[in-house]
C-alpha atoms as a PDB file:
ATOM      1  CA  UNK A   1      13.774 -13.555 -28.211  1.00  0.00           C
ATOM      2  CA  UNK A   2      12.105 -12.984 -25.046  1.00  0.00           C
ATOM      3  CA  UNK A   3      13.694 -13.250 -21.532  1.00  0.00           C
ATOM      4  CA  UNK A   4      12.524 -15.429 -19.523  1.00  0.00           C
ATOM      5  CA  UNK A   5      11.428 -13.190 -17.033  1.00  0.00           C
ATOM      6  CA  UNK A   6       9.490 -11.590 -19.876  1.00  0.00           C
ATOM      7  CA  UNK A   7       7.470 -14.488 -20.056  1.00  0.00           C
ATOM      8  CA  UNK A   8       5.238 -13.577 -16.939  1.00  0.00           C
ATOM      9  CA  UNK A   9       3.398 -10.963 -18.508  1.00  0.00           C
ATOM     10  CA  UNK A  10       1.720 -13.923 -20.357  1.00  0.00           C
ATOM     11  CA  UNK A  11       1.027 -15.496 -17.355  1.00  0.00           C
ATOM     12  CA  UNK A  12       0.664 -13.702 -14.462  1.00  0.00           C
ATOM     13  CA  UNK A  13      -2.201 -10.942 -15.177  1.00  0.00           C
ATOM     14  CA  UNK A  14      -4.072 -10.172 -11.912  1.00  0.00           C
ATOM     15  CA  UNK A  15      -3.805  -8.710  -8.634  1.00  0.00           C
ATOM     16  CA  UNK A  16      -5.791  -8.858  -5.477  1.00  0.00           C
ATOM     17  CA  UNK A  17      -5.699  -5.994  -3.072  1.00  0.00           C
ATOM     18  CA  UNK A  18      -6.171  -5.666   0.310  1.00  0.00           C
ATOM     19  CA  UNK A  19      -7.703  -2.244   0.073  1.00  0.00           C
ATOM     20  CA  UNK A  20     -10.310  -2.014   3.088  1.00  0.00           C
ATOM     21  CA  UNK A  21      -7.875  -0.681   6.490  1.00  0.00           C
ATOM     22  CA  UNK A  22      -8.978   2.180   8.245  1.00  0.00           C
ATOM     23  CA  UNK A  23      -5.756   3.484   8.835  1.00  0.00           C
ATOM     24  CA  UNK A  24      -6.015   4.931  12.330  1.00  0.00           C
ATOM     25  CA  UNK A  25      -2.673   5.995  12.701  1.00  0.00           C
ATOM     26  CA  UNK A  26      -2.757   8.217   9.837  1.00  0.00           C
ATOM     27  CA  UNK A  27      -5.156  10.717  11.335  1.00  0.00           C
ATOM     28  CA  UNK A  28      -6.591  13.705   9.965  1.00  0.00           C
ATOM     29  CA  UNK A  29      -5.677  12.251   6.180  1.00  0.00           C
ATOM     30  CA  UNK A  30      -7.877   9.202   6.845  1.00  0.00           C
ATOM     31  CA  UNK A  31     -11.145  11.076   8.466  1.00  0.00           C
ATOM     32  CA  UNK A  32     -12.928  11.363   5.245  1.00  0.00           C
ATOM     33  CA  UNK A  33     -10.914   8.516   3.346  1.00  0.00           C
ATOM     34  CA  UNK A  34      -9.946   4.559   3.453  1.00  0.00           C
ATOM     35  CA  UNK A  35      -6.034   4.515   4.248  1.00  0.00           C
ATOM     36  CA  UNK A  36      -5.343   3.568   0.722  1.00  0.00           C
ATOM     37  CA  UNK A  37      -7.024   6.876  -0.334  1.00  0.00           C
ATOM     38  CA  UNK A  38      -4.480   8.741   1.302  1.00  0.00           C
ATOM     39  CA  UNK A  39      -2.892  11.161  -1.040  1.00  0.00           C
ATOM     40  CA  UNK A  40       0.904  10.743  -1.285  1.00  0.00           C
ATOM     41  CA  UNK A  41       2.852  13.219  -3.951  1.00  0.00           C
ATOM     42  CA  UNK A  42      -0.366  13.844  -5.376  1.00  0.00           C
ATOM     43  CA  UNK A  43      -2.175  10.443  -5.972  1.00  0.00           C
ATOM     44  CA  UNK A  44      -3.446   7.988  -3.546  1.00  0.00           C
ATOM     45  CA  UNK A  45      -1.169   5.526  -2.582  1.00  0.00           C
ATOM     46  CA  UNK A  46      -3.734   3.123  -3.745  1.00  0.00           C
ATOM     47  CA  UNK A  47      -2.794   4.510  -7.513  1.00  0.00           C
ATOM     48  CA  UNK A  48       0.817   4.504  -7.294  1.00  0.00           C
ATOM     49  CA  UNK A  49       0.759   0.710  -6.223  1.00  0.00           C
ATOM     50  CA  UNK A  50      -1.918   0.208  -9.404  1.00  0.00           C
ATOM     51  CA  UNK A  51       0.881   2.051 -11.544  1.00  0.00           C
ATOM     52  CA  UNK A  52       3.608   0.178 -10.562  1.00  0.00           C
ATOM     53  CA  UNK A  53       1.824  -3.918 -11.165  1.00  0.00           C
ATOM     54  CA  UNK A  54       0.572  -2.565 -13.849  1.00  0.00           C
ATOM     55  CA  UNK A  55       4.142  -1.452 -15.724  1.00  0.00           C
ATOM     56  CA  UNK A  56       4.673  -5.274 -14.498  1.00  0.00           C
ATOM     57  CA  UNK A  57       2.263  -6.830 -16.938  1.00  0.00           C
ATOM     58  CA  UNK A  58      -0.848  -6.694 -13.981  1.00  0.00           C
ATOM     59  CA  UNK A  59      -4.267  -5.940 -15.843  1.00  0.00           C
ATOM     60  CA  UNK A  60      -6.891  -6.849 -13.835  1.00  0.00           C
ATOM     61  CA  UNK A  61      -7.499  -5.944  -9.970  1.00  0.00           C
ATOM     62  CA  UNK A  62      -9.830  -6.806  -7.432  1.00  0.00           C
ATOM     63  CA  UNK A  63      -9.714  -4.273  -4.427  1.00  0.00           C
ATOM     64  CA  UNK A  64     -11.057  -5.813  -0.927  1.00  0.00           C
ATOM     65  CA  UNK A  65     -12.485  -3.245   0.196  1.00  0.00           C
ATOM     66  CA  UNK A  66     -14.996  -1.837   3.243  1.00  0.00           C
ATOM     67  CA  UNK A  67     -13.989   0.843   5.151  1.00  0.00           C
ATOM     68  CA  UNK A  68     -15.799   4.135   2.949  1.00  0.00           C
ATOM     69  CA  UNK A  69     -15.344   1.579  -0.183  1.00  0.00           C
ATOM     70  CA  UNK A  70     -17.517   4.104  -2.226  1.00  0.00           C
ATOM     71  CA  UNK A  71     -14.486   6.416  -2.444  1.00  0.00           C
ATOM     72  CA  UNK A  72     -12.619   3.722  -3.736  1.00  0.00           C
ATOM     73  CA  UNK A  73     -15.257   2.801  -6.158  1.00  0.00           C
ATOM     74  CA  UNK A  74     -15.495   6.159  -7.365  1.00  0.00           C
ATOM     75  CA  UNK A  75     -12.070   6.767  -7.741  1.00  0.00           C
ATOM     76  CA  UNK A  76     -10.958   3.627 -10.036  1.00  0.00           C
ATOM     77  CA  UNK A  77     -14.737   2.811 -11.558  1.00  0.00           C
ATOM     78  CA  UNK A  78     -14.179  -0.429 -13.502  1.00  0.00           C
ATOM     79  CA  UNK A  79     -10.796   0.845 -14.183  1.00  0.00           C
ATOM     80  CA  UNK A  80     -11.143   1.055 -18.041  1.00  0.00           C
ATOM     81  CA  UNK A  81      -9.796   5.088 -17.578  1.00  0.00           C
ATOM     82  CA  UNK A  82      -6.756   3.587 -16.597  1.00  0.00           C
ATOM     83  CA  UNK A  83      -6.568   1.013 -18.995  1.00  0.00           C
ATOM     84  CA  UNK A  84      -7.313  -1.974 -16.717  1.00  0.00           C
ATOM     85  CA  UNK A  85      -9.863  -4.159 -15.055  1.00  0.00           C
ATOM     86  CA  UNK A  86     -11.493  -3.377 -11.500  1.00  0.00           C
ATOM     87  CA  UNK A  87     -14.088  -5.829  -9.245  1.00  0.00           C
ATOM     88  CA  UNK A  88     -14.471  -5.383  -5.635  1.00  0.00           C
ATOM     89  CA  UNK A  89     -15.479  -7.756  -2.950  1.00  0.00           C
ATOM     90  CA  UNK A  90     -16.906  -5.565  -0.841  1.00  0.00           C
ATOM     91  CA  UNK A  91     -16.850  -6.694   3.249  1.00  0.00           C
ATOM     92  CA  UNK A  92     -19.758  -5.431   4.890  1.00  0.00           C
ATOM     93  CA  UNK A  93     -18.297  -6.692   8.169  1.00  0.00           C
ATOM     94  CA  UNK A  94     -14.611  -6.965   7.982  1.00  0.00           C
ATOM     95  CA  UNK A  95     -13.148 -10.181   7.294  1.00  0.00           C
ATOM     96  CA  UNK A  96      -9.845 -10.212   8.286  1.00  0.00           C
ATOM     97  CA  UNK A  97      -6.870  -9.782   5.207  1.00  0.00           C
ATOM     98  CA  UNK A  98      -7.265 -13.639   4.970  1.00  0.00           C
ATOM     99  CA  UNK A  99     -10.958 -13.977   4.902  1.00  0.00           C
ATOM    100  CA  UNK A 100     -10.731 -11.175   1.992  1.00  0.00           C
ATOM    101  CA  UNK A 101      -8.414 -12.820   0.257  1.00  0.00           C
ATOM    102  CA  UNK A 102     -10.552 -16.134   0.265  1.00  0.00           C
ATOM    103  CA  UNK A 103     -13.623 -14.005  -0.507  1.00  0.00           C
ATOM    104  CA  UNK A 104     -11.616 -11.995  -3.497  1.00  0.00           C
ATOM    105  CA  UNK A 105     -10.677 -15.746  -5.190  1.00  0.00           C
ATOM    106  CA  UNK A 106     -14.695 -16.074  -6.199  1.00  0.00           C
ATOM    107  CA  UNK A 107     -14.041 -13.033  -8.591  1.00  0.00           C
ATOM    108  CA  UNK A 108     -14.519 -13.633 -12.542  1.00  0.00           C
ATOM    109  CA  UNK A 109     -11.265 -11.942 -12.998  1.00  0.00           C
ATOM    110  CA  UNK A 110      -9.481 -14.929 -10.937  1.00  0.00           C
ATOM    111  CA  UNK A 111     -11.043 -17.838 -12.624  1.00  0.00           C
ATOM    112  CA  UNK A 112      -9.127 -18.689 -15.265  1.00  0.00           C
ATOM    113  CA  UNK A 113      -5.952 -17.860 -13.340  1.00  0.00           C
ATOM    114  CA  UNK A 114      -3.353 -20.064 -11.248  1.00  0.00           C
ATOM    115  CA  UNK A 115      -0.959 -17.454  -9.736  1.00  0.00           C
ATOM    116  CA  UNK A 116      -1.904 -13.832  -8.623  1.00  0.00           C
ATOM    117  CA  UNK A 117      -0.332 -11.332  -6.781  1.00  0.00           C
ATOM    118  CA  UNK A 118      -1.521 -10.312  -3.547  1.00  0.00           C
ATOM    119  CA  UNK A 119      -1.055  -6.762  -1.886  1.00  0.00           C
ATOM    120  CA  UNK A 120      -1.689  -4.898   1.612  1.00  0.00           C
ATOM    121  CA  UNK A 121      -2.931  -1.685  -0.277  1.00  0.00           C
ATOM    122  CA  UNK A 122      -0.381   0.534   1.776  1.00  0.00           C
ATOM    123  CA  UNK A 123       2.975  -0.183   0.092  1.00  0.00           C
ATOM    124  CA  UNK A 124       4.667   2.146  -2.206  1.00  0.00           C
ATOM    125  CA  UNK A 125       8.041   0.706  -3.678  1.00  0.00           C
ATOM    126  CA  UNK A 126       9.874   0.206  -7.050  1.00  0.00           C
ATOM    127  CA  UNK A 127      11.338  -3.112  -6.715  1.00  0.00           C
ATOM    128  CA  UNK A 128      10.967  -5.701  -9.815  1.00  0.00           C
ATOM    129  CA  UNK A 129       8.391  -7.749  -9.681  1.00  0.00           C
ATOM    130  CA  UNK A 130       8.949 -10.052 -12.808  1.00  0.00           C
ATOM    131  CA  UNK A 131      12.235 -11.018 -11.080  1.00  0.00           C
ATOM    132  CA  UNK A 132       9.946 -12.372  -8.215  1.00  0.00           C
ATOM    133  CA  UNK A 133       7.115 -14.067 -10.215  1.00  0.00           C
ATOM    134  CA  UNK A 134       9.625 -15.467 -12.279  1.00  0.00           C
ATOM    135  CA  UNK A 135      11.462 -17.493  -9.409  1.00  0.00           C
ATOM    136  CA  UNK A 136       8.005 -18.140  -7.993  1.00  0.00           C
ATOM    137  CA  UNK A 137       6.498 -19.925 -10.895  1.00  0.00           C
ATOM    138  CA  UNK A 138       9.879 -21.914 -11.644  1.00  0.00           C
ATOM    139  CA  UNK A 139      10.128 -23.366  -8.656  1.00  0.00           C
ATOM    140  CA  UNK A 140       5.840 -24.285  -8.104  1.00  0.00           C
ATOM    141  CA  UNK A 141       5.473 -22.272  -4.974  1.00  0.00           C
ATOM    142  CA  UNK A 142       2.452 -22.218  -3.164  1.00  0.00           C
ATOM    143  CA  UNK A 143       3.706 -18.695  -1.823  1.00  0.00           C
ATOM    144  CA  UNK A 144       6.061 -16.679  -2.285  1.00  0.00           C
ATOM    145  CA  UNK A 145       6.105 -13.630  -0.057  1.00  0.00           C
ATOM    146  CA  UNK A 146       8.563 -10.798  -0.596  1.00  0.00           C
ATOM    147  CA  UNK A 147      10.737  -9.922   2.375  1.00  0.00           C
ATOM    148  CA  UNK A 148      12.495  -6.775   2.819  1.00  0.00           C
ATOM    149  CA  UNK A 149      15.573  -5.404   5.047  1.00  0.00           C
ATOM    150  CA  UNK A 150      14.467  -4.240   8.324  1.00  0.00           C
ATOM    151  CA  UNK A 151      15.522  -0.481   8.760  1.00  0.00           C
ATOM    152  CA  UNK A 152      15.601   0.570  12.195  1.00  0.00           C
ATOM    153  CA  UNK A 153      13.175   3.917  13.060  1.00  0.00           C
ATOM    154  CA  UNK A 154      15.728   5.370  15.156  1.00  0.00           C
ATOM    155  CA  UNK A 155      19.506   6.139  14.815  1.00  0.00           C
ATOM    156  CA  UNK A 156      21.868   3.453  17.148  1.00  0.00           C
ATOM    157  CA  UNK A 157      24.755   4.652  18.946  1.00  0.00           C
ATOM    158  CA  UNK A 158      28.125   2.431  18.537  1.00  0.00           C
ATOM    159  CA  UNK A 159      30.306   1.888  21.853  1.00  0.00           C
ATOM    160  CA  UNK A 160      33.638  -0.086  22.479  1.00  0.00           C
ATOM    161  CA  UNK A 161      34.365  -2.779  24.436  1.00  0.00           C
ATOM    162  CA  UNK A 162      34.294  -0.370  27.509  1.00  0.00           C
ATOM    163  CA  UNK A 163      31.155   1.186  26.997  1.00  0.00           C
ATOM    164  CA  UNK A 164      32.474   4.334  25.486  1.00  0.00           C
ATOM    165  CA  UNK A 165      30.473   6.308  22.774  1.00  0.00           C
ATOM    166  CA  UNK A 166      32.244   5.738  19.773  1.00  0.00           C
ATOM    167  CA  UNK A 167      29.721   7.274  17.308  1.00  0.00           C
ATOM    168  CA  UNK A 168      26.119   7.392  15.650  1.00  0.00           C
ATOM    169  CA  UNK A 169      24.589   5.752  12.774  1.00  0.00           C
ATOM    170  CA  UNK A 170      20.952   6.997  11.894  1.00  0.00           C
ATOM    171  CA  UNK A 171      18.233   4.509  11.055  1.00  0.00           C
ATOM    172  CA  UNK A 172      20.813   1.437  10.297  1.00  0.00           C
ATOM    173  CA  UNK A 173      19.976  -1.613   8.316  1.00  0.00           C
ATOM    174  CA  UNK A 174      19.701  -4.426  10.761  1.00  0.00           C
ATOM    175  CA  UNK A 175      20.461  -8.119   9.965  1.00  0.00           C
ATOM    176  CA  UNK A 176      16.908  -9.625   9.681  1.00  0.00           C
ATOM    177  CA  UNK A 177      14.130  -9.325   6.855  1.00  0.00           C
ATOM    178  CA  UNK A 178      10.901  -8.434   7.445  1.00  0.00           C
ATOM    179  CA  UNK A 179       7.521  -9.469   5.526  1.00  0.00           C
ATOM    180  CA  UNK A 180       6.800  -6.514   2.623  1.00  0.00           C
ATOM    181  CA  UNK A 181       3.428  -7.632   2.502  1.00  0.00           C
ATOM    182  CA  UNK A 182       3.589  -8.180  -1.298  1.00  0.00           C
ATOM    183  CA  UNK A 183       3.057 -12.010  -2.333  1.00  0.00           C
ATOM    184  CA  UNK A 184       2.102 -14.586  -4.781  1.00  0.00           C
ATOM    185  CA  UNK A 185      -0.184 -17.198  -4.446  1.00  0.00           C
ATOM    186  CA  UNK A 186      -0.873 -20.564  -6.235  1.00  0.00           C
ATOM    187  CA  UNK A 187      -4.712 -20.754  -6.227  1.00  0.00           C
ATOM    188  CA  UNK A 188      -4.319 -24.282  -4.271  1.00  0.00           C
ATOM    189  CA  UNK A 189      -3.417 -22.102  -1.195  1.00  0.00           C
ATOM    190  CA  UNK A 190      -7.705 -21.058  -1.722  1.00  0.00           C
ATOM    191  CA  UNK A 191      -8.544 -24.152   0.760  1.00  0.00           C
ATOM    192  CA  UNK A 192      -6.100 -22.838   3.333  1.00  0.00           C
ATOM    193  CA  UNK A 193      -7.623 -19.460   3.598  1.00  0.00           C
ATOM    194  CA  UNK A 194      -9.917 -18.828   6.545  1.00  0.00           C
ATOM    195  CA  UNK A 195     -13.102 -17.262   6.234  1.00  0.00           C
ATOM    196  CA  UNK A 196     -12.619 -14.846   9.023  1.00  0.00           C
ATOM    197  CA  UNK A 197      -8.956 -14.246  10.163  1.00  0.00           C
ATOM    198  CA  UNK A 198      -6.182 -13.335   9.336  1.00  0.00           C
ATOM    199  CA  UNK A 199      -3.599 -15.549   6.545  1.00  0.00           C
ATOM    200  CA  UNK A 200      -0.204 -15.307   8.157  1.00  0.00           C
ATOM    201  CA  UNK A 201      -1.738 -17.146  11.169  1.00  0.00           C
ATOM    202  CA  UNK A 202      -4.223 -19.115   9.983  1.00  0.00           C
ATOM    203  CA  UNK A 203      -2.720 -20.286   6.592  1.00  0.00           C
ATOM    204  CA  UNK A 204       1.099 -19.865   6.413  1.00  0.00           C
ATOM    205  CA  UNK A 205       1.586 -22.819   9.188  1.00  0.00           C
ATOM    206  CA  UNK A 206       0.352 -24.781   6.964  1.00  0.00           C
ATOM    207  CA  UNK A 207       2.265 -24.216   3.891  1.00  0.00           C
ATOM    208  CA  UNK A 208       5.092 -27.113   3.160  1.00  0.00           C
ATOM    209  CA  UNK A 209       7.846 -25.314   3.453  1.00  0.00           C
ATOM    210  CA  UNK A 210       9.302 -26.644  -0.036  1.00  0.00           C
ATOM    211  CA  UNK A 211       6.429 -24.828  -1.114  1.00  0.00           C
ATOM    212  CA  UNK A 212       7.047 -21.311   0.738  1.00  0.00           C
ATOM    213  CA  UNK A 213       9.794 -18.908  -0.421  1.00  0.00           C
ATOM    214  CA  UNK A 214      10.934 -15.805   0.877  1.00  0.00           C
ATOM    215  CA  UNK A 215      11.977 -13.794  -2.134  1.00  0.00           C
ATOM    216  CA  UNK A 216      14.598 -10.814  -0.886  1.00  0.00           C
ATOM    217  CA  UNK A 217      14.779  -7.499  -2.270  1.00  0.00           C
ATOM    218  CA  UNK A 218      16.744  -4.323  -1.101  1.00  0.00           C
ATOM    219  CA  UNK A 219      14.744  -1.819  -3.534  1.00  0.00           C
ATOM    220  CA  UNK A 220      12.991   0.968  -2.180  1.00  0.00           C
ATOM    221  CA  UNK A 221       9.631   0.186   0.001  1.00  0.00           C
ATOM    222  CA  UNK A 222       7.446   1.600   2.571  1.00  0.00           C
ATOM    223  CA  UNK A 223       4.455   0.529   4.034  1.00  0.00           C
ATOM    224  CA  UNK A 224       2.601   4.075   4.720  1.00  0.00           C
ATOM    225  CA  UNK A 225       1.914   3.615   8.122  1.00  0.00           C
ATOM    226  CA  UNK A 226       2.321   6.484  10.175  1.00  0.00           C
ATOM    227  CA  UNK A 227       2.249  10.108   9.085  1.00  0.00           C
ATOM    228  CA  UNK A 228       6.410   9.796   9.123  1.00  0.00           C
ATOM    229  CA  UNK A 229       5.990   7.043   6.511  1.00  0.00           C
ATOM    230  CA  UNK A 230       3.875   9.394   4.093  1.00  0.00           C
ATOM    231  CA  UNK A 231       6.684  12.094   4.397  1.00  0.00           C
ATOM    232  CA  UNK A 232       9.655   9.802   3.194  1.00  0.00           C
ATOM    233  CA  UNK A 233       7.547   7.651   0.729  1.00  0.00           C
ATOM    234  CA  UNK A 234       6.414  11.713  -0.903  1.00  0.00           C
ATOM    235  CA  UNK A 235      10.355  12.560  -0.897  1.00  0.00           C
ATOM    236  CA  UNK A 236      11.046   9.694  -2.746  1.00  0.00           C
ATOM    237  CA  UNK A 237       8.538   9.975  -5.101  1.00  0.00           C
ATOM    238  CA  UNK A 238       9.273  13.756  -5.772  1.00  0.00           C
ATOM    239  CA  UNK A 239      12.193  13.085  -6.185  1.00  0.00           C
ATOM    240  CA  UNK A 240      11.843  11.974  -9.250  1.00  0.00           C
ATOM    241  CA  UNK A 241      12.301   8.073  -8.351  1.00  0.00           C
ATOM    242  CA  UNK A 242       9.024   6.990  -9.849  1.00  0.00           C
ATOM    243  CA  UNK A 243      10.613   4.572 -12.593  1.00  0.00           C
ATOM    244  CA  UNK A 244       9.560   1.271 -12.036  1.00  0.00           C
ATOM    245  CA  UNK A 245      12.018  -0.922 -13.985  1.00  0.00           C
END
């Protein structure tokens, strides 16, 4: 008997991802690359993120992409070597991550589909996305957008009433929960989307908010960023932590 949360792989089959940043801030490893290209334990992060939807039932992709997109496109082809389904909406001038998004819902692989997943192409992580779909389809969200715990960079030091240093914690977990930039979309959210700008300020306002979930997870994430963000996503994945379930 199948598990509910089994049931998604029937239903929820493609991605879209935002594939086309620069990536200033990771300079040298984005002179000759896109930032998705950037090689992180030994594959671009761009492939681990296409590894880890795909163990969750994703199938077909299509990468917005514009920066050096011909890397991309070499890389992946039409993605049958890695036993899924590639377009690309190419920006020629870029479009902002909601104007790609609107421009990456006239692919064939998103016609016959209600729900997809949406990506920033910069996020490694290993939480479980069936548990998120599921709740997302139940409840008819227009959007369901995964939020995260917000880790602080640097280490916080603890005082008493008095001001006194009573001791250190490094990088605590504050109390608030930031956007992970992974997110689900109904297909009626397609009118929202602006044709140059960006979604979270152009479209989100005007979401119902019966219709707009934040879906919490504590599993590991990082948005590769910086050139510190590289270095703890490649401990984590050399350590051995690359199962997805």
């Amino acid at each position: 008997m199948l598990h509910k949360y089994d049931i998604i792989d029937f239903m929820v089959k493609t991605a879209i991802i935002l594939a086309g940043g620069k990536g200033e801030r990771l300079r040298p490893y984005t002179n000759d690359r896109p930032k998705v290209m950037v090689e992180v334990a030994g594959k671009p992060i761009l492939a681990w993120q296409i590894e880890w939807l795909k163990f969750h039932g994703i199938t077909k992709f299509v990468l917005t992409v514009s920066y050096k997109h011909e890397i991309v496109q070499k890389y992946f082809g039409d993605g049958s070597k890695f036993g899924i389904e590639v377009d690309y909406s190419i920006e020629e001038t870029p479009l902002g991550r909601g104007g790609g998004i609107k421009k990456a819902f006239k692919s064939s692989l998103i016609s016959k589909t209600s729900d997809v997943v949406v990506c920033n192409g910069d996020i490694i992580t290993k939480f479980n996305l069936k548990n998120m779909v599921a709740v997302h389809l139940e409840q008819k969200n227009l959007v369901t957008l995964l939020l995260v715990p917000f880790i602080s960079r640097w280490g916080v030091v603890q005082l008493d009433k008095g001001n006194h240093i009573i001791g250190f914690e490094e990088k605590p977990k504050l109390p608030y929960w930031i956007n992970g930039g992974i997110y689900l979309f109904n297909k009626g959210v397609e009118p929202m989307l602006p044709e140059l700008g960006d979604h979270e300020k152009e479209t989100f306002p005007k979401i119902p908010k019966e219709k707009f979930l934040g879906f919490k997870d504590e599993g590991f994430w990082r948005a590769v960023d910086v050139v510190k963000d590289k270095s703890e996503a490649e401990s984590f994945l050399e350590t051995g932590n690359q199962d997805f379930s």
